[in-house]
C-alpha atoms as a PDB file:
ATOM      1  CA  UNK A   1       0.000   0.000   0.000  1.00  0.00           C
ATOM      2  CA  UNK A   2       3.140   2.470   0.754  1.00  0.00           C
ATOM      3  CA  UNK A   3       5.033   1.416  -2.504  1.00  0.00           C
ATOM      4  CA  UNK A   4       1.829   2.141  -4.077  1.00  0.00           C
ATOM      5  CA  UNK A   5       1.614   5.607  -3.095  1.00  0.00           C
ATOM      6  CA  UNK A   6       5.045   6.307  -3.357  1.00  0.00           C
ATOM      7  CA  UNK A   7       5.235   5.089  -7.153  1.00  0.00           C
ATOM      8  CA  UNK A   8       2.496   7.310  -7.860  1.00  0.00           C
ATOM      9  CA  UNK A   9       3.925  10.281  -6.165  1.00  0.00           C
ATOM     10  CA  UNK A  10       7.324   9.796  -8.663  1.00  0.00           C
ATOM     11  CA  UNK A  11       5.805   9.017 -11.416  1.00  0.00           C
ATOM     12  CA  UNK A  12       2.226  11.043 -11.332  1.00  0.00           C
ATOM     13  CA  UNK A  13       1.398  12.345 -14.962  1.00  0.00           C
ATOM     14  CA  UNK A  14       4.283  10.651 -16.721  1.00  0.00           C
ATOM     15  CA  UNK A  15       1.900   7.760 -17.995  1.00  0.00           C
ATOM     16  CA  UNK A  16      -1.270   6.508 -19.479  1.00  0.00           C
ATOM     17  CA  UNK A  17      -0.868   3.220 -18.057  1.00  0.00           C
ATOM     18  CA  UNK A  18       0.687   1.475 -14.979  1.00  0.00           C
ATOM     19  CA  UNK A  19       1.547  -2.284 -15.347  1.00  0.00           C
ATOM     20  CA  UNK A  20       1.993  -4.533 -11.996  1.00  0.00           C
ATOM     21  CA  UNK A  21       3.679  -7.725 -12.543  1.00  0.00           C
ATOM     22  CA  UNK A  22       5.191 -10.211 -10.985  1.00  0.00           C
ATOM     23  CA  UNK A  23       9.288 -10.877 -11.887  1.00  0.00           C
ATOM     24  CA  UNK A  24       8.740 -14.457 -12.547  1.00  0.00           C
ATOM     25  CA  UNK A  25       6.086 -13.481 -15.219  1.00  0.00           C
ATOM     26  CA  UNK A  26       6.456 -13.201 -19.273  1.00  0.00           C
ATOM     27  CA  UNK A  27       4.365 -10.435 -20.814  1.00  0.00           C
ATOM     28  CA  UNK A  28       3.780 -10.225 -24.479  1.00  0.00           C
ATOM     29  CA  UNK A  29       3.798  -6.679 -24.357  1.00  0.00           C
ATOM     30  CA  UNK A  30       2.636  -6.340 -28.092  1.00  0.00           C
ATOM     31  CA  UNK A  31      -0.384  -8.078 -27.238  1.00  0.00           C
ATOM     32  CA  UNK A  32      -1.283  -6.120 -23.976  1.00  0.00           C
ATOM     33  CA  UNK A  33      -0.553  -2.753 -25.998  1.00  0.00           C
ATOM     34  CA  UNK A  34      -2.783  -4.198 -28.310  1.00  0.00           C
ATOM     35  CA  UNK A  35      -5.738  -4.896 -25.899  1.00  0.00           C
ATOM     36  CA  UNK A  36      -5.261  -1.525 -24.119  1.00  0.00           C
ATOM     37  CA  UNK A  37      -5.964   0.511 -27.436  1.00  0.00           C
ATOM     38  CA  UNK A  38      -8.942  -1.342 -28.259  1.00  0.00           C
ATOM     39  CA  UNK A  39     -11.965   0.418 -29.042  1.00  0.00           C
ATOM     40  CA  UNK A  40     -13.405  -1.701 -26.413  1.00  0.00           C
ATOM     41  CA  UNK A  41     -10.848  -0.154 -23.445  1.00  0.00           C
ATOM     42  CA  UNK A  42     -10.339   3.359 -24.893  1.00  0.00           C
ATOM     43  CA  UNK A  43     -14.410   3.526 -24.581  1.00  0.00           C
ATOM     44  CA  UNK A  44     -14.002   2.365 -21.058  1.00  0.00           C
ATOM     45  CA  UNK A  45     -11.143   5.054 -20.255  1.00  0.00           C
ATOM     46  CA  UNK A  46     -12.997   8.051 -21.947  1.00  0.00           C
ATOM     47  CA  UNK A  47     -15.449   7.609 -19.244  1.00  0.00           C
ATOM     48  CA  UNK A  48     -13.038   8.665 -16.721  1.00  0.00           C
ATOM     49  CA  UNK A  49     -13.587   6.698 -14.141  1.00  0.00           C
ATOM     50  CA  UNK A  50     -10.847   4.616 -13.689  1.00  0.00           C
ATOM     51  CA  UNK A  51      -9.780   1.539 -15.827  1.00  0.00           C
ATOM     52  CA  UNK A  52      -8.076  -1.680 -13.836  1.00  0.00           C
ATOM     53  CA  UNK A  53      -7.189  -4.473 -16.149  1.00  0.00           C
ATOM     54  CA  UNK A  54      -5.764  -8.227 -15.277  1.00  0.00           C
ATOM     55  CA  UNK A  55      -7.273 -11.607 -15.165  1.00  0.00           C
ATOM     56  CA  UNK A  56     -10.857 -11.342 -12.910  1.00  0.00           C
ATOM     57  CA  UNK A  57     -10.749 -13.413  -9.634  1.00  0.00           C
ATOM     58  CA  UNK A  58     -13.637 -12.980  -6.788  1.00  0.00           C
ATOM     59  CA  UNK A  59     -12.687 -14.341  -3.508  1.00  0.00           C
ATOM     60  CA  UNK A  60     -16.023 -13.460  -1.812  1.00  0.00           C
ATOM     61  CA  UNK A  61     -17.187 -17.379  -1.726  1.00  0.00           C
ATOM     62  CA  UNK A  62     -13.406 -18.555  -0.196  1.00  0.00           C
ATOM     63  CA  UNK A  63     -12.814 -15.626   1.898  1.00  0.00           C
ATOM     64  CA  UNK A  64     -16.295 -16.047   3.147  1.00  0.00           C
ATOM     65  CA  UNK A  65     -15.628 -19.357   4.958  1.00  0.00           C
ATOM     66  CA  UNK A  66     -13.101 -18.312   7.306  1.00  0.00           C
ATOM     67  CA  UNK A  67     -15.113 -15.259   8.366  1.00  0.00           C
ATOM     68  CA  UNK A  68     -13.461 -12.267   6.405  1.00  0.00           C
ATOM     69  CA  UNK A  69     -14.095  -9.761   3.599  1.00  0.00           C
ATOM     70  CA  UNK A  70     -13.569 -10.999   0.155  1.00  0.00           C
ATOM     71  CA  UNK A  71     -14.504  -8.734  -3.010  1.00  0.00           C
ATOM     72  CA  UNK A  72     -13.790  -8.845  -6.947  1.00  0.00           C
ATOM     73  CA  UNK A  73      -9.971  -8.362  -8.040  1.00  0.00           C
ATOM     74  CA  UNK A  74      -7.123  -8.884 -10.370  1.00  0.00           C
ATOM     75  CA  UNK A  75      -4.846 -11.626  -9.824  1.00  0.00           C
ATOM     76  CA  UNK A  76      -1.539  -9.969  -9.207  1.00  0.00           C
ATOM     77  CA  UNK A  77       0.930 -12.979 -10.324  1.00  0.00           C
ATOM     78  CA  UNK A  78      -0.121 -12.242 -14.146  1.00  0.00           C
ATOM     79  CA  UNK A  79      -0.047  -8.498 -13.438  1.00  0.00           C
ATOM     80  CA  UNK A  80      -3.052  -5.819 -13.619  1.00  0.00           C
ATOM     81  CA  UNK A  81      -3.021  -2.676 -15.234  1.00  0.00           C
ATOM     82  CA  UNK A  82      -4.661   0.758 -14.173  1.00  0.00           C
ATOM     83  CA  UNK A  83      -5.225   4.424 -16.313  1.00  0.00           C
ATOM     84  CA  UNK A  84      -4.071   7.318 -14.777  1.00  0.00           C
ATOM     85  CA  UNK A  85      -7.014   7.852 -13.234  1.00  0.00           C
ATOM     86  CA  UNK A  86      -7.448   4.899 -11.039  1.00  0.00           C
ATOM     87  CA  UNK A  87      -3.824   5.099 -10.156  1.00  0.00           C
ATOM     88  CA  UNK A  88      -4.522   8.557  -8.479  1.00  0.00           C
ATOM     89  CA  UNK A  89      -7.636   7.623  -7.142  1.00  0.00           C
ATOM     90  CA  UNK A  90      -6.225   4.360  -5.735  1.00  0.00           C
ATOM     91  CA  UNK A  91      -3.720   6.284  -4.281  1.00  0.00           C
ATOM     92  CA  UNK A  92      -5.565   8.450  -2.282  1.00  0.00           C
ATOM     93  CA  UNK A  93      -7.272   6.028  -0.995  1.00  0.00           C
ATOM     94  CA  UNK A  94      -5.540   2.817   0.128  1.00  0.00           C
ATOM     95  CA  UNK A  95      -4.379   3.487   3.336  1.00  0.00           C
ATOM     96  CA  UNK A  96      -8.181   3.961   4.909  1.00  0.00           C
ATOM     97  CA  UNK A  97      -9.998   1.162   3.185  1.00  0.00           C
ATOM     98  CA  UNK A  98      -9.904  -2.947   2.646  1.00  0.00           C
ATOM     99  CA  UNK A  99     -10.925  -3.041   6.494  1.00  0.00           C
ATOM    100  CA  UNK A 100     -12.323  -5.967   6.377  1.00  0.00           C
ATOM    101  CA  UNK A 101     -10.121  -8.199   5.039  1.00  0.00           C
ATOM    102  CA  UNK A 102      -7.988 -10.372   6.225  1.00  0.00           C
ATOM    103  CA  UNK A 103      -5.145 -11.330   4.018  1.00  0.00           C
ATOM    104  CA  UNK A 104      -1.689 -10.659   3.105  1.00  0.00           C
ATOM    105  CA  UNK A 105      -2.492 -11.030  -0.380  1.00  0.00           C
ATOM    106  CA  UNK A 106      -1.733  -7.435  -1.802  1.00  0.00           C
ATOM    107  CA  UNK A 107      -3.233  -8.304  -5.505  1.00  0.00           C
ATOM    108  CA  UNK A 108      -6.607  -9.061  -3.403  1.00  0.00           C
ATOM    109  CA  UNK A 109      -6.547  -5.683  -1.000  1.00  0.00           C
ATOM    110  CA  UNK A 110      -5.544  -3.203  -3.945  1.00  0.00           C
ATOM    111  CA  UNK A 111      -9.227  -5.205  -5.704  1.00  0.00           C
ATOM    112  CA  UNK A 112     -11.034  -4.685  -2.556  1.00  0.00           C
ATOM    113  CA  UNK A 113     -10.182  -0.893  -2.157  1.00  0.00           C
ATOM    114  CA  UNK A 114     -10.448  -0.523  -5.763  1.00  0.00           C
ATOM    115  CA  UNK A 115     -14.092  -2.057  -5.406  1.00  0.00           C
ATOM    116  CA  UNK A 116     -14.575   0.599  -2.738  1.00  0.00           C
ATOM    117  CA  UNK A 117     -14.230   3.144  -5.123  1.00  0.00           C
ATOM    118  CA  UNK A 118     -16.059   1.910  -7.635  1.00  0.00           C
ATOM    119  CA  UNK A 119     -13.322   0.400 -10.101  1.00  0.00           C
ATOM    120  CA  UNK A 120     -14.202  -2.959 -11.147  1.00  0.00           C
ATOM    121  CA  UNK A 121     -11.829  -5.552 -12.973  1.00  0.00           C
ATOM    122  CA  UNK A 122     -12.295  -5.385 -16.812  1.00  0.00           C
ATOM    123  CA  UNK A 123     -13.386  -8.601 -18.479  1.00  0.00           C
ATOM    124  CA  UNK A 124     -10.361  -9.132 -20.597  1.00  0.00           C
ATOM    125  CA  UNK A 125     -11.234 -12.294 -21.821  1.00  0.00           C
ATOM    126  CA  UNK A 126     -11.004 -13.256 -25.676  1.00  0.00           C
ATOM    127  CA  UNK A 127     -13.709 -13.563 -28.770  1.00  0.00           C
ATOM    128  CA  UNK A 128     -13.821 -17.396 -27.626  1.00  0.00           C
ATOM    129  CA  UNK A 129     -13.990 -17.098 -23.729  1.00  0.00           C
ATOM    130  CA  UNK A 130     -10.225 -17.715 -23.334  1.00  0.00           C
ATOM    131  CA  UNK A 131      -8.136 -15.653 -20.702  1.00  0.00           C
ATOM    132  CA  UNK A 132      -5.429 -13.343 -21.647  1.00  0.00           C
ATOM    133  CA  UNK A 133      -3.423 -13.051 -18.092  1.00  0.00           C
ATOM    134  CA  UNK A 134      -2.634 -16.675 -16.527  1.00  0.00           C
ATOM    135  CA  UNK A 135      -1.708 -17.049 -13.195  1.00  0.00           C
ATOM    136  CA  UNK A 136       0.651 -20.176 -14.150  1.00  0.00           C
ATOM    137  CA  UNK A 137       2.576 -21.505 -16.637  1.00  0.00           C
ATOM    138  CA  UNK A 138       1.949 -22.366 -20.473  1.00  0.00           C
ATOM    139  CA  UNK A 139       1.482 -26.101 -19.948  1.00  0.00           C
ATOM    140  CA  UNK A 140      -1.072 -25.651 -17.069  1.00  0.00           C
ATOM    141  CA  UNK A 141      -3.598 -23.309 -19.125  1.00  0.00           C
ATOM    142  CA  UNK A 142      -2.871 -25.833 -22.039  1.00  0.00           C
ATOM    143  CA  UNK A 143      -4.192 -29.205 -19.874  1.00  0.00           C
ATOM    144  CA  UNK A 144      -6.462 -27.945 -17.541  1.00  0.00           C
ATOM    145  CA  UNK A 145      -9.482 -29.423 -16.922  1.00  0.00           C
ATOM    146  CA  UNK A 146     -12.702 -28.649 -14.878  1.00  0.00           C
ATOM    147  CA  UNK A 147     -12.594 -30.336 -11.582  1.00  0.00           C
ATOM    148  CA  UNK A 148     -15.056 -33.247 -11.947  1.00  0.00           C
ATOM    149  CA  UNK A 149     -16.506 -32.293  -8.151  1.00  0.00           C
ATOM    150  CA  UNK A 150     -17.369 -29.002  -8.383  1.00  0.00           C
ATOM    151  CA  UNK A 151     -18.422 -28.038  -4.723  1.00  0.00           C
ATOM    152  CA  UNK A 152     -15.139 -29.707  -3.350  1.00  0.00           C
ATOM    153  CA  UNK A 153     -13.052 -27.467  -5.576  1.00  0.00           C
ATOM    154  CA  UNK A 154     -15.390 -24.526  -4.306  1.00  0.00           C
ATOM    155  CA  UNK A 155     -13.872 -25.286  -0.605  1.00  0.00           C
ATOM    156  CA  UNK A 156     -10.093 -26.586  -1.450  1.00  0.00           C
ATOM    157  CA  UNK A 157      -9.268 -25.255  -5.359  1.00  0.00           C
ATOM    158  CA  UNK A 158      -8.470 -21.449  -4.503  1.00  0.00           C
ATOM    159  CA  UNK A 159      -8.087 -21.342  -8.793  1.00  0.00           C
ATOM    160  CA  UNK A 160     -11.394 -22.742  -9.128  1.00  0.00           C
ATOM    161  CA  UNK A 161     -13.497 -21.147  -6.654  1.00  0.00           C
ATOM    162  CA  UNK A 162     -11.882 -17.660  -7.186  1.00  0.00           C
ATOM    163  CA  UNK A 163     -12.297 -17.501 -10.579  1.00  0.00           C
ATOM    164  CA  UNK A 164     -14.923 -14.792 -11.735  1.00  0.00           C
ATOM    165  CA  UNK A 165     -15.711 -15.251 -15.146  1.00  0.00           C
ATOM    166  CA  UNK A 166     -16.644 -19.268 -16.512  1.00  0.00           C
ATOM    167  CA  UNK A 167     -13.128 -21.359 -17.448  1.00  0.00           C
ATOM    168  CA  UNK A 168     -12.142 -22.907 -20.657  1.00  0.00           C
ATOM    169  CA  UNK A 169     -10.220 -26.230 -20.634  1.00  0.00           C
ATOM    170  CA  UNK A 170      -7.196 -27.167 -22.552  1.00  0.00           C
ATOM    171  CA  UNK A 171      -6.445 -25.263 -25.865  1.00  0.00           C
ATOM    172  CA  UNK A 172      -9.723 -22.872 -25.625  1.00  0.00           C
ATOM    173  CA  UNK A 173      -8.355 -21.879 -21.925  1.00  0.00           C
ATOM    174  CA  UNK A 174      -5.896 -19.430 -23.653  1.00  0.00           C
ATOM    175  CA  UNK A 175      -7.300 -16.739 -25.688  1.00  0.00           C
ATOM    176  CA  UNK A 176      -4.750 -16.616 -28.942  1.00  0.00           C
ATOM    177  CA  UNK A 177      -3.214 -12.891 -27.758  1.00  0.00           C
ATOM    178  CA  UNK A 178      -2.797 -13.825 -24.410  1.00  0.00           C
ATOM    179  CA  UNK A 179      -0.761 -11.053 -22.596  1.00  0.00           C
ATOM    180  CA  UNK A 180       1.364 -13.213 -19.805  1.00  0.00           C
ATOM    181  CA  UNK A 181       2.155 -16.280 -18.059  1.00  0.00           C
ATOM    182  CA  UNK A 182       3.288 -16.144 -14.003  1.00  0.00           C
ATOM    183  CA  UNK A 183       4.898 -18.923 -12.238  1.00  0.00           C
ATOM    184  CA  UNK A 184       8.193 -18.698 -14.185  1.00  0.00           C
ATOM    185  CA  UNK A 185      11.910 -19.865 -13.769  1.00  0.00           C
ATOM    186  CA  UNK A 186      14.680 -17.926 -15.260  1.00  0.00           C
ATOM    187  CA  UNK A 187      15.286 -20.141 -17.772  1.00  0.00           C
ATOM    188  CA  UNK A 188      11.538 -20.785 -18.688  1.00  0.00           C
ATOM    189  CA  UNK A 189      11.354 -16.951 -19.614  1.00  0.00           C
ATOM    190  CA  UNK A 190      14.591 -16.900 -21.405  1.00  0.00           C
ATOM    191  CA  UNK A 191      13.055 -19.830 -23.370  1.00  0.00           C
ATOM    192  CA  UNK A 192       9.561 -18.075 -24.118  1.00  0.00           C
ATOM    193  CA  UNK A 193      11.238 -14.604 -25.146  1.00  0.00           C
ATOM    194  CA  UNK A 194      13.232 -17.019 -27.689  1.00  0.00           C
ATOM    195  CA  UNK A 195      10.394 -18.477 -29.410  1.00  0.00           C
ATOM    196  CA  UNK A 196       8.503 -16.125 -29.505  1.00  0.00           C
ATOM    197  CA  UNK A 197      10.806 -13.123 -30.700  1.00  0.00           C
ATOM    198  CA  UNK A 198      13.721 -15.156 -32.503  1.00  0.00           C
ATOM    199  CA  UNK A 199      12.131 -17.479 -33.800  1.00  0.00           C
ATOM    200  CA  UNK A 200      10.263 -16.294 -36.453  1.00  0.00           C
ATOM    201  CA  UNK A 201      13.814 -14.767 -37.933  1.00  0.00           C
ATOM    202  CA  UNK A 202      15.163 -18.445 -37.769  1.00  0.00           C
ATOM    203  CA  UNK A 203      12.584 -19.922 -39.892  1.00  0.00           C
ATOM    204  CA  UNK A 204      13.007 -17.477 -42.995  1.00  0.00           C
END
């Protein structure tokens, strides 16, 4: 909540957009420019109200059965993305609100006092219901599968039950300009930056 503020205090004015992600994550940053000059956003961000971006997770349900707060946020492995305005209102505002919740998870207390004020996750999903921010690896989004018992997975799946929007399984779980993958090692992202920027080049 400080390093919030205090990002926003150096940088105030100096951007359109603020990206949040994780250092063991690989961002396609073509694709997430992409999505962020949609007509679909920019109609969202002329409204001036704040825009906050990132793969849609609700941990009202989870958070419910151990007595505390939950509310509708961005998963913060996969990273989330706010306008100017929503920075600045964010900002003003973190230190007196989320006080109900009790959780160390940052991602989940910047959605709560963003939900305060308003400032709802985007759907960011793709034409064919597939998500664009993952909260794990390549392979995972490729194999998943639906849990076969749903209302166990509710109680002991945190990906399952926190998931806000309906999930796809195995190729149709990753919409084809998906912006990032979390739940990296070094090498992994060294090997993803590879195929996907060199090679292309290699192949002529």
């Amino acid at each position: 909540q400080v390093s919030l503020r205090a990002i926003y205090a150096h940088f105030k004015g100096q951007f359109d957009w603020y990206y949040k992600v994780d250092d063991d994550t690989f961002a396609v940053m073509a694709n997430l420019r992409k999505l962020l000059l949609s007509p679909e956003i920019q109609a969202e961000k002329d409204k001036r109200k704040g825009v906050y971006v990132g793969r849609s997770m609700d941990s009202t349900f989870y958070m419910g059965t151990s007595g505390s707060k939950g509310c509708k946020f961005n998963v913060g492995g996969s990273g989330y993305v706010m306008d100017e305005i929503a920075f600045e209102r964010l900002s003003g505002h973190i230190l007196n609100c989320s006080k109900g919740v009790r959780s160390s998870a940052d991602d989940m207390l910047i959605g709560c006092c963003a939900t305060e004020l308003g400032i709802l996750p985007y759907d960011t999903r793709g034409p064919n219901g597939g998500e664009r921010f993952h909260p794990f690896d390549p392979q995972f989004c490729n194999d998943y599968r639906l849990p076969r018992d749903k209302e166990k997975a509710m109680r002991e799946d945190w990906f399952y039950s926190y998931s806000l929007k309906p999930i796809r399984e195995l190729h149709d779980h990753c919409a084809p300009d998906t912006v990032a993958f979390h739940h990296l090692p070094p090498h992994y992202v060294h090997h993803l930056h590879k195929l996907w920027y060199q090679c292309p080049e290699l192949l002529r």
